[in-house]
Protein backbone atom coordinates (compact mmCIF):
# COMPACT_ATOMS: atom_id res chain seq x y z
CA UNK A 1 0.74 -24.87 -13.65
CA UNK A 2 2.16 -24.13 -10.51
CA UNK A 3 3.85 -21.04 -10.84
CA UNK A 4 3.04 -17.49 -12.15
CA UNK A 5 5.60 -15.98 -14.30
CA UNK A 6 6.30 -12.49 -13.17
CA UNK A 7 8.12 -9.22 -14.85
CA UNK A 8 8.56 -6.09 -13.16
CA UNK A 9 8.00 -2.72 -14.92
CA UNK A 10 9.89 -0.16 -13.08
CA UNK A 11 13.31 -0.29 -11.19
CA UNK A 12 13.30 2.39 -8.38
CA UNK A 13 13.82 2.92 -5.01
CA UNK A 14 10.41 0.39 -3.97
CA UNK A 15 11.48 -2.45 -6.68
CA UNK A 16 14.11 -3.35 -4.11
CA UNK A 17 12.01 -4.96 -1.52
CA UNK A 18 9.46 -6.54 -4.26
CA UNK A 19 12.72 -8.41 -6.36
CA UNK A 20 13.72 -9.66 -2.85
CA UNK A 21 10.53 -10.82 -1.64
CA UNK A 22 8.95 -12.63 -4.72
CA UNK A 23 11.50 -14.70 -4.42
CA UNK A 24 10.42 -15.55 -1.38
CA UNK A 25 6.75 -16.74 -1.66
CA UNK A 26 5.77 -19.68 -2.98
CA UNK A 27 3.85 -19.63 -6.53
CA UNK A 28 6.15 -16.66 -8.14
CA UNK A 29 8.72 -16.95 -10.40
CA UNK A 30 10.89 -13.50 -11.27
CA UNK A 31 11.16 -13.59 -14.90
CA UNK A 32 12.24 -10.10 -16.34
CA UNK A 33 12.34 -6.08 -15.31
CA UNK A 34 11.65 -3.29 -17.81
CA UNK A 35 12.42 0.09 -17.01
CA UNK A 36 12.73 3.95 -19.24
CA UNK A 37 15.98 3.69 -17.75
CA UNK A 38 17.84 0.50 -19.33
CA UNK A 39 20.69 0.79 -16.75
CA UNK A 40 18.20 1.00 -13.63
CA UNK A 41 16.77 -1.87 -15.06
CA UNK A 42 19.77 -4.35 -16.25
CA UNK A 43 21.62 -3.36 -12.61
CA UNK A 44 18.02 -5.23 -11.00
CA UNK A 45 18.55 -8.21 -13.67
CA UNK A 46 22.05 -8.88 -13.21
CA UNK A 47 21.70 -8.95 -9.32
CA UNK A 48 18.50 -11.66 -9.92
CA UNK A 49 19.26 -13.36 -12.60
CA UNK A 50 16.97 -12.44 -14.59
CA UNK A 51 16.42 -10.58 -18.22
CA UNK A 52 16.41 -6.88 -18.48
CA UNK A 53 14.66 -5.17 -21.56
CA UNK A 54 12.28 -2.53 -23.10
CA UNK A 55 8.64 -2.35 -21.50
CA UNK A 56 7.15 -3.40 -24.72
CA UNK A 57 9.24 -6.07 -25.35
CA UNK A 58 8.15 -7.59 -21.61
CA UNK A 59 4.52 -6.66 -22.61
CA UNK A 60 4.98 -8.68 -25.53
CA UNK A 61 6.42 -12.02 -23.97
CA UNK A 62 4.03 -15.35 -24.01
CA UNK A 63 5.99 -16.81 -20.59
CA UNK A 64 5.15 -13.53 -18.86
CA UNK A 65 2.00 -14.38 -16.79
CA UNK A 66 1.91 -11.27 -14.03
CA UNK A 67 3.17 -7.34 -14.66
CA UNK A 68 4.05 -5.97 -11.55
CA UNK A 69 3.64 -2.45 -11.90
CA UNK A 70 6.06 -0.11 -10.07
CA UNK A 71 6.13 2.65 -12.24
CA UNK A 72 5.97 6.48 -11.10
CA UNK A 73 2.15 7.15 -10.03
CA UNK A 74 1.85 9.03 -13.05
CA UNK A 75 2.78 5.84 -15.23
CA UNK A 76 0.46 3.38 -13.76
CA UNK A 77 -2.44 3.78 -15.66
CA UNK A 78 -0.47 3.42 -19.14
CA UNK A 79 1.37 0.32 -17.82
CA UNK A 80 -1.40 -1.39 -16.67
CA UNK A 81 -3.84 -0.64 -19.27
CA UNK A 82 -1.11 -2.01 -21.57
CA UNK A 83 -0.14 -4.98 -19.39
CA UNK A 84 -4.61 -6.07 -19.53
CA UNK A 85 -4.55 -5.68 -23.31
CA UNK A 86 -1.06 -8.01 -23.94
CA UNK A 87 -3.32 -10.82 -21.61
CA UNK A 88 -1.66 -10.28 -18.15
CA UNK A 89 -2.32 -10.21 -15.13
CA UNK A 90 -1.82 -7.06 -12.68
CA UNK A 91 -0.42 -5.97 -9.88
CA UNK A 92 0.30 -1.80 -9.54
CA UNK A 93 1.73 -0.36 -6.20
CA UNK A 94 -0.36 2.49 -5.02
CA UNK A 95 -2.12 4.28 -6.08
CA UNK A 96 -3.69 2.08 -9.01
CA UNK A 97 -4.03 5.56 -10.71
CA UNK A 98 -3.94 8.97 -10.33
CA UNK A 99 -7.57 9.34 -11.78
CA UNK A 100 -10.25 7.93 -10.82
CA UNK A 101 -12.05 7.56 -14.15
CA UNK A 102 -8.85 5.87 -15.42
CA UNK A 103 -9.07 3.64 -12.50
CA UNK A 104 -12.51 2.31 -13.12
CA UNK A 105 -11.35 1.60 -16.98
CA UNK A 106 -8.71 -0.47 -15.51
CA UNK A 107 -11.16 -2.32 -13.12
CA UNK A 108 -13.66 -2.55 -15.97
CA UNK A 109 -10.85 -3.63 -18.47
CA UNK A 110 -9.28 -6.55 -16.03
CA UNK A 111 -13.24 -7.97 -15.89
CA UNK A 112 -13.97 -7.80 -18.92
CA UNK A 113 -10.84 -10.17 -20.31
CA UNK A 114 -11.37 -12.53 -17.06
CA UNK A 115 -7.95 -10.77 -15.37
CA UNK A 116 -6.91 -10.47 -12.06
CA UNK A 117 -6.08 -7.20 -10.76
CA UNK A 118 -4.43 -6.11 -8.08
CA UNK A 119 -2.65 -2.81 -6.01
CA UNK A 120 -1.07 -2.60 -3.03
CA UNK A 121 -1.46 -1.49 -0.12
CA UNK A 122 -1.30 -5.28 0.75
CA UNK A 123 -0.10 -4.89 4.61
CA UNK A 124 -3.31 -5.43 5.79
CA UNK A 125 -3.03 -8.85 4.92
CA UNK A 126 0.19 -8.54 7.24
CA UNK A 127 -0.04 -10.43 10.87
CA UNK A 128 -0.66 -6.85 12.45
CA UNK A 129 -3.48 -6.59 10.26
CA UNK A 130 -4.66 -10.05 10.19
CA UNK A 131 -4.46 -9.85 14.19
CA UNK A 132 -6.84 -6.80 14.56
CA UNK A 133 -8.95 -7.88 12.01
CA UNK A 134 -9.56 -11.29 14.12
CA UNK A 135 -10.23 -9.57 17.14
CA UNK A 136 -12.98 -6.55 15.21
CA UNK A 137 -14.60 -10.06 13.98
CA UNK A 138 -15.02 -11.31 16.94
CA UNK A 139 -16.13 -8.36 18.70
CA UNK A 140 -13.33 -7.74 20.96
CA UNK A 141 -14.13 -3.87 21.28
CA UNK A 142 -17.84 -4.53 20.09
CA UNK A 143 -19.58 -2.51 17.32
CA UNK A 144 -16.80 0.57 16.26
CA UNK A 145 -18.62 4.17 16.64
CA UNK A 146 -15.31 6.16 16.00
CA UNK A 147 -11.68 6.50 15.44
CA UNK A 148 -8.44 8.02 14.51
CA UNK A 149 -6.29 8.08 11.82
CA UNK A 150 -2.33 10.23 11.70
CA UNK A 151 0.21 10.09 9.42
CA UNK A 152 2.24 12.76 10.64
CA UNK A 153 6.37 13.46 9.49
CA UNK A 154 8.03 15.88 7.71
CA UNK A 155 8.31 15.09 3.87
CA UNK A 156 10.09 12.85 2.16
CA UNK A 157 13.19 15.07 0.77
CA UNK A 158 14.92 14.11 4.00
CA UNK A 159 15.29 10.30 2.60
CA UNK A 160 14.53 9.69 -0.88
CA UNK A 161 17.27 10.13 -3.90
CA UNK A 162 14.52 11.92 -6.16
CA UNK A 163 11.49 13.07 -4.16
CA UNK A 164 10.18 15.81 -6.53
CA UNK A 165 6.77 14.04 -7.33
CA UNK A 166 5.45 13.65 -3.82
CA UNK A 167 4.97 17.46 -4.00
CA UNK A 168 3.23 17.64 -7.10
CA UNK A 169 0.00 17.01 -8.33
CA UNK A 170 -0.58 13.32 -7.98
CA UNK A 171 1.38 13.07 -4.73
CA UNK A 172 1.37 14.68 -1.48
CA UNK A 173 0.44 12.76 1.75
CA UNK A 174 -3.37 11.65 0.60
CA UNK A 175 -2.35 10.25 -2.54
CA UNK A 176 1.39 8.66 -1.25
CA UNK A 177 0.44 7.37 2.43
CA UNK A 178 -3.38 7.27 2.79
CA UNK A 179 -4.19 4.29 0.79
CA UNK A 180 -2.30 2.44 3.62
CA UNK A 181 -4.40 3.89 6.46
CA UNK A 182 -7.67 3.41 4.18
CA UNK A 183 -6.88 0.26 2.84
CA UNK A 184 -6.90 -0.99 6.97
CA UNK A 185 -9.80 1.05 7.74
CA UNK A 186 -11.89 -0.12 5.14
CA UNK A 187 -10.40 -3.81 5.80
CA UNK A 188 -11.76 -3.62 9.20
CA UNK A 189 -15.21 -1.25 9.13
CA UNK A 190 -15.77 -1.74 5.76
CA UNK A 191 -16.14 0.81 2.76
CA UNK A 192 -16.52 4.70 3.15
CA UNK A 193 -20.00 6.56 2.62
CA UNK A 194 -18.55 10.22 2.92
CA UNK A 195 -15.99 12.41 3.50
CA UNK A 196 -15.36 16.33 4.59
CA UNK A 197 -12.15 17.95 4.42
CA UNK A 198 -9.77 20.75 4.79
CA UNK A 199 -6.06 21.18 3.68
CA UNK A 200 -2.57 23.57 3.37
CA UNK A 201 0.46 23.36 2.03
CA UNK A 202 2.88 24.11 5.02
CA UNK A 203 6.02 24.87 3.36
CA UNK A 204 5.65 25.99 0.24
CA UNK A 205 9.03 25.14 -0.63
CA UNK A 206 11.46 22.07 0.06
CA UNK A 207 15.45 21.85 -0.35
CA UNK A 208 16.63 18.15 -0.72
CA UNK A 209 18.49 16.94 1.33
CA UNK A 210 18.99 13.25 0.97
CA UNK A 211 22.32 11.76 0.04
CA UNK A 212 21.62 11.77 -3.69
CA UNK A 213 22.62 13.56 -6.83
CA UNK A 214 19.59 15.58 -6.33
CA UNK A 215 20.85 17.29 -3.22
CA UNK A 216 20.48 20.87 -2.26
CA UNK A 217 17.75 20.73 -4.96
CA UNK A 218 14.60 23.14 -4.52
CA UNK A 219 11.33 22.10 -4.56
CA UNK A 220 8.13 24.36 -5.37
CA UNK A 221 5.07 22.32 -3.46
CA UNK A 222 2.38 21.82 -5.78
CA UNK A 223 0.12 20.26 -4.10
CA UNK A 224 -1.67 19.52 -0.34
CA UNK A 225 0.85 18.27 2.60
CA UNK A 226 -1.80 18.84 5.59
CA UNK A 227 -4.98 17.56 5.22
CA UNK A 228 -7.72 17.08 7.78
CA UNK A 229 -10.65 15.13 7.27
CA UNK A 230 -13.72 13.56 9.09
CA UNK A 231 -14.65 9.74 7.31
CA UNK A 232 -18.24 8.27 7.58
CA UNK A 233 -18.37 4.57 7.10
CA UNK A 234 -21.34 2.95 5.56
CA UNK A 235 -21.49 1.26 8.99
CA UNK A 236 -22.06 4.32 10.52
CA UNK A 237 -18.64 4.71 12.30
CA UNK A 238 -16.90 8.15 11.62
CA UNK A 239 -13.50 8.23 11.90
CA UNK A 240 -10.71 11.27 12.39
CA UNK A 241 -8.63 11.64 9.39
CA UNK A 242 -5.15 13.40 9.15
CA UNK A 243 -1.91 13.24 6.85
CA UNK A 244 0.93 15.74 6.85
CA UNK A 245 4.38 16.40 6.02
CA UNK A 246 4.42 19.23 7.91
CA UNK A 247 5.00 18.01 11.17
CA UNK A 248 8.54 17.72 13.10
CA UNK A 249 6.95 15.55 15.72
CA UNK A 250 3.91 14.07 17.25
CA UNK A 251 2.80 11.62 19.67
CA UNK A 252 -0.38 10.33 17.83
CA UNK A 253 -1.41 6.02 17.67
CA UNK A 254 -1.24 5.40 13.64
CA UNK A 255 -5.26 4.22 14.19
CA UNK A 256 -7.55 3.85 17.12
CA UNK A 257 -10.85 2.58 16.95
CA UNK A 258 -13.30 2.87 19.85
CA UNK A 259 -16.40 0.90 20.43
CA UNK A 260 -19.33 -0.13 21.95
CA UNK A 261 -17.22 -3.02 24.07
CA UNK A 262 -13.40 -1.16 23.97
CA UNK A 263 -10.55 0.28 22.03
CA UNK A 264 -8.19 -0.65 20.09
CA UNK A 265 -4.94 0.33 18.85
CA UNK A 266 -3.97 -0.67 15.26
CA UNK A 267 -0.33 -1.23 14.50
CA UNK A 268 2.13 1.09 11.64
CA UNK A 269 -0.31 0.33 8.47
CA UNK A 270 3.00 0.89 6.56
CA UNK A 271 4.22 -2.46 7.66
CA UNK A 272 3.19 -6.03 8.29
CA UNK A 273 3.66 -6.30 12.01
CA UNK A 274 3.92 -4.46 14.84
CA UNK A 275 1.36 -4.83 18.11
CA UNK A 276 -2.29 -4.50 18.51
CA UNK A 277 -3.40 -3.20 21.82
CA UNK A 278 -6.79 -3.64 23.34
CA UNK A 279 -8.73 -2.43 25.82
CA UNK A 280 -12.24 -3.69 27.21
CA UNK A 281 -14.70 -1.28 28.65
CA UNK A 282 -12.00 1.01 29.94
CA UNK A 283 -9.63 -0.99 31.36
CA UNK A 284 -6.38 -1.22 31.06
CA UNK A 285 -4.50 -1.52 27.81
CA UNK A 286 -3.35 -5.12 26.95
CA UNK A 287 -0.81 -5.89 24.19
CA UNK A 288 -0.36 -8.23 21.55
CA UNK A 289 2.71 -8.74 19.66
CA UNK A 290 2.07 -10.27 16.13
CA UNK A 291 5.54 -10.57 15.91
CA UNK A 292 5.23 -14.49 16.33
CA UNK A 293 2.66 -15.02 13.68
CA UNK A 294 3.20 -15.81 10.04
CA UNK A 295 4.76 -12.68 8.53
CA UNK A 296 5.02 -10.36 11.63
CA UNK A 297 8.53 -11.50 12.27
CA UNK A 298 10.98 -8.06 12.39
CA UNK A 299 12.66 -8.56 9.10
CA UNK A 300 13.81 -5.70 7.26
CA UNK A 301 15.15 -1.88 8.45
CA UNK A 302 15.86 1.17 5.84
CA UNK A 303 19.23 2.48 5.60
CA UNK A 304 17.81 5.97 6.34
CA UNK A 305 16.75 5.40 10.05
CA UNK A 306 18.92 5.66 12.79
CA UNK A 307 20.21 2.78 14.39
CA UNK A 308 18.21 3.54 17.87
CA UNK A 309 15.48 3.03 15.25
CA UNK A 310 13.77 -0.93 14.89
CA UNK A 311 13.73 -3.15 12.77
CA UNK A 312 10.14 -3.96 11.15
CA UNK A 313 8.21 -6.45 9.20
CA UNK A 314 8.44 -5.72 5.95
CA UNK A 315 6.50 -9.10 3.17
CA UNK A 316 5.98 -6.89 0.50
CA UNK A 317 4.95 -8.78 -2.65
CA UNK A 318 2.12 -10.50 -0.32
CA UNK A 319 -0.81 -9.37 -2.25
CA UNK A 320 1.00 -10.54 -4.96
CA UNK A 321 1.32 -13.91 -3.79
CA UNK A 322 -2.18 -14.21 -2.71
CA UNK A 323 -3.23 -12.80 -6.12
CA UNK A 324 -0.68 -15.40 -7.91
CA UNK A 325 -2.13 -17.99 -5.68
CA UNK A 326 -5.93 -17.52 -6.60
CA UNK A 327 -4.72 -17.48 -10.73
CA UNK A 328 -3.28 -21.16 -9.51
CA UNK A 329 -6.27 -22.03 -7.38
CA UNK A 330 -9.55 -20.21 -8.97
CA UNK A 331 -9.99 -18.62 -5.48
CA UNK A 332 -10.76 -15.03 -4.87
CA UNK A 333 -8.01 -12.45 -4.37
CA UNK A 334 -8.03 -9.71 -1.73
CA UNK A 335 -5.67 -6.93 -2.81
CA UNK A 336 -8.59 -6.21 -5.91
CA UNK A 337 -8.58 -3.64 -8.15
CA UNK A 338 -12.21 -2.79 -6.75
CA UNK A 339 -10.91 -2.14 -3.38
CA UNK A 340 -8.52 0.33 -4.78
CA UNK A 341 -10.32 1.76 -6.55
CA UNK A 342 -12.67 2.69 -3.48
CA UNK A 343 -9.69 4.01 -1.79
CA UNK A 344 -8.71 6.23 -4.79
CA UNK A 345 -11.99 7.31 -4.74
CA UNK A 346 -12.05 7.98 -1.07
CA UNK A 347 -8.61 9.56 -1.43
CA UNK A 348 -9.77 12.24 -4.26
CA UNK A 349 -13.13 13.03 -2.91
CA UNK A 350 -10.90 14.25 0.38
CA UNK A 351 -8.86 16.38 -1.68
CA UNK A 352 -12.63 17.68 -3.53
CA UNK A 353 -13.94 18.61 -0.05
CA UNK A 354 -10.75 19.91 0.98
CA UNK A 355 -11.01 22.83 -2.28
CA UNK A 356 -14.83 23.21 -2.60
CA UNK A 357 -15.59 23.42 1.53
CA UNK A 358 -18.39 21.20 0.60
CA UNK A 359 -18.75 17.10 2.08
CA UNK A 360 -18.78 14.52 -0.62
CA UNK A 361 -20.25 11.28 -0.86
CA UNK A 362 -18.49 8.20 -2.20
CA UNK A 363 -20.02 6.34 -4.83
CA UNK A 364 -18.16 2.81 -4.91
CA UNK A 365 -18.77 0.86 -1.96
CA UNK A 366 -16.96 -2.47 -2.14
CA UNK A 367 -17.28 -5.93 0.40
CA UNK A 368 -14.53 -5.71 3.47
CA UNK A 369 -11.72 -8.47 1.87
CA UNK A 370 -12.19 -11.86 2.87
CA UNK A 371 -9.97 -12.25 6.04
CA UNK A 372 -6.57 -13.80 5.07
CA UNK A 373 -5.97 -16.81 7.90
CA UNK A 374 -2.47 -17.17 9.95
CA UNK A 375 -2.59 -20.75 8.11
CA UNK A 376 -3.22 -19.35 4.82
CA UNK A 377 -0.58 -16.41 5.36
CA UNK A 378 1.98 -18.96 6.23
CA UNK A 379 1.48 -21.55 3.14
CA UNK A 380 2.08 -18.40 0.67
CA UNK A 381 6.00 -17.82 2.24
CA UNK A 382 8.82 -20.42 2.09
CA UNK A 383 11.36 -17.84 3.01
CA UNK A 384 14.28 -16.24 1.83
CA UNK A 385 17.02 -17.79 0.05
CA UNK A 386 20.00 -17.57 2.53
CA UNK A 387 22.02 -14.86 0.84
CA UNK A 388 19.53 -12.40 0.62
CA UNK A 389 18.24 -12.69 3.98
CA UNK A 390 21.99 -12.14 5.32
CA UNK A 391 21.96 -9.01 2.91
């Protein structure tokens, strides 16, 4: 075999970017989408070619090898559990669940049948990530004491056709963004030990205003959308820790990391490419574009930014690859469920400090991912078929 058989459970507004992009790495076949919504789900088919039809049906067919999982984050335990006991493989966008006892079953589960599971964030396998994570290994800026970490905008209602569920419980910025800012950390210092915390809700209430059918809807905020922590690495290193969407604008770096040697600058974890900028015992910064490495190439822009606004790497679909790739191989994946399920665990013992006042240690304390090579990164994408890259 040669090729992993995929079908996608869940057709909304992420689903675009994963249809277009498994098409584009080698070892991934698109087989069939599922969706509660049959018309979400046979619009997706008929643009790929591919079979639309119930979840349990796809659950239930032998040629299915992989269930991408891109359900609502209150749906991905359910689906995935599922997709482990019909024999498949896994692959859930963040976060793998919205419990974190449900999220070791899954881990647990996926072992125990001899599954591979995996959740995104994958974008520290990007060439951004793969770029600082060279230069941390080699000791560019030297043994990291401390950093910082922002995620700073103002909501979502401003862009999405249905954003309700980031302001409930299970969403908000911790749950929605952070697992892309831990996933990186954690990639490059290694797991968590501890966490303290502190957090608002801003604006208690949100009014829609995305073009969408949902427009000039009112939100009640449910949950969290300014939260402040302080992160202490098993490696000692304590890192700055902040997520809002109550902020019109800021001027904050995505990540720094400062060290015994220098700083560095880590590019948008959001995306797969961007710059990392260095600088050695205070001198002067020095940039490096990843833009020329395998997958850092400006690809992809969203029809909600304005047109002064970049275009950016987006490969999502690459942990998928690299998980589809060690099914084929026997090799280790790096996207795990493990490492998720650290970040989940991270992520909900923030929001625990946050309401009790009190710091909480982390219990799971996974290996850093073995470091994805520019060689390795490139084998895994054979590009896009002509049409869709002109879409």
């Amino acid at each position: 075999m040669d090729t992993v058989n995929v079908g996608v459970v869940g057709c909304g507004n992420i689903s675009g970017i994963y249809f277009q992009n498994i098409a584009a790495y080698r070892g991934l076949r698109l087989a069939a989408c599922a969706d509660l919504r049959h018309e979400a789900a046979r619009a997706q088919a008929e643009r790929y070619g591919i079979d639309a039809m119930p979840v349990e049906d796809l659950l239930a067919r032998a040629d299915i090898d992989l269930v991408v999982n891109l359900t609502v984050p209150g749906a991905h335990f359910g689906v995935s559990m599922a997709a482990l006991r019909a024999g498949k493989h896994v692959f859930s966008e963040k976060p793998l669940t919205v419990d974190v006892e449900q999220g070791r079953a899954l881990v647990d589960e996926a072992e125990a049948r001899g599954l591979r599971l995996g959740c995104a964030p994958d974008t520290f396998l990007g060439a951004g990530g793969r770029l600082a994570r060279r230069l941390v290994d080699e000791g560019a800026v030297g043994r990291i004491l401390s950093g910082t970490a922002f995620l700073m905008s103002h909501g979502m209602e401003h862009w999405h056709p249905d954003p309700e569920f980031f302001f409930k419980p299970g969403g908000g910025p911790i749950l929605d963004m952070a697992p892309y800012y831990l996933g990186t950390l954690v990639n490059l210092i290694g797991p968590v030990r501890r966490v303290s915390a502190m957090a608002g809700i801003g604006f208690p209430e949100r009014v829609v205003t995305a073009d969408s059918p949902r427009r000039g809807h009112r939100i009640t905020v449910e949950t969290p959308t300014t939260v402040m922590a302080l992160l202490e690495f098993a490696s000692g290193a304590q890192v700055t820790f902040c997520m809002s969407w109550d902020v019109w604008k800021h001027g904050h770096p995505p990540i720094e990391l400062y060290g015994t040697e220098g700083s560095m600058r880590v590019p948008d974890p959001n995306f797969f490419g961007g710059a990392v900028e260095l600088t050695e015992r205070g001198g002067d910064w020095r940039t490096m574009d990843a833009g020329g490495l395998p997958l850092g190439v400006p690809n992809w822009r969203s029809p909600a930014w304005p047109a002064e606004a970049p275009s950016r790497a987006n490969y999502r679909a690459l942990g998928l690859a690299d998980l589809a790739s060690a099914v084929l191989h026997g090799t280790p994946h790096r996207s795990t469920g493990r490492l998720a399920l650290h970040v989940l665990e991270v992520m909900h013992a923030i929001l625990e400090s946050a309401a009790g006042g009190q710091p909480v240690a982390i219990a799971t304390a996974p290996e850093r991912p073995a470091a994805l090579e520019d060689a390795e990164a490139a084998k895994l994408w054979k590009g896009l078929p002509e049409a869709a890259s002109a879409a």
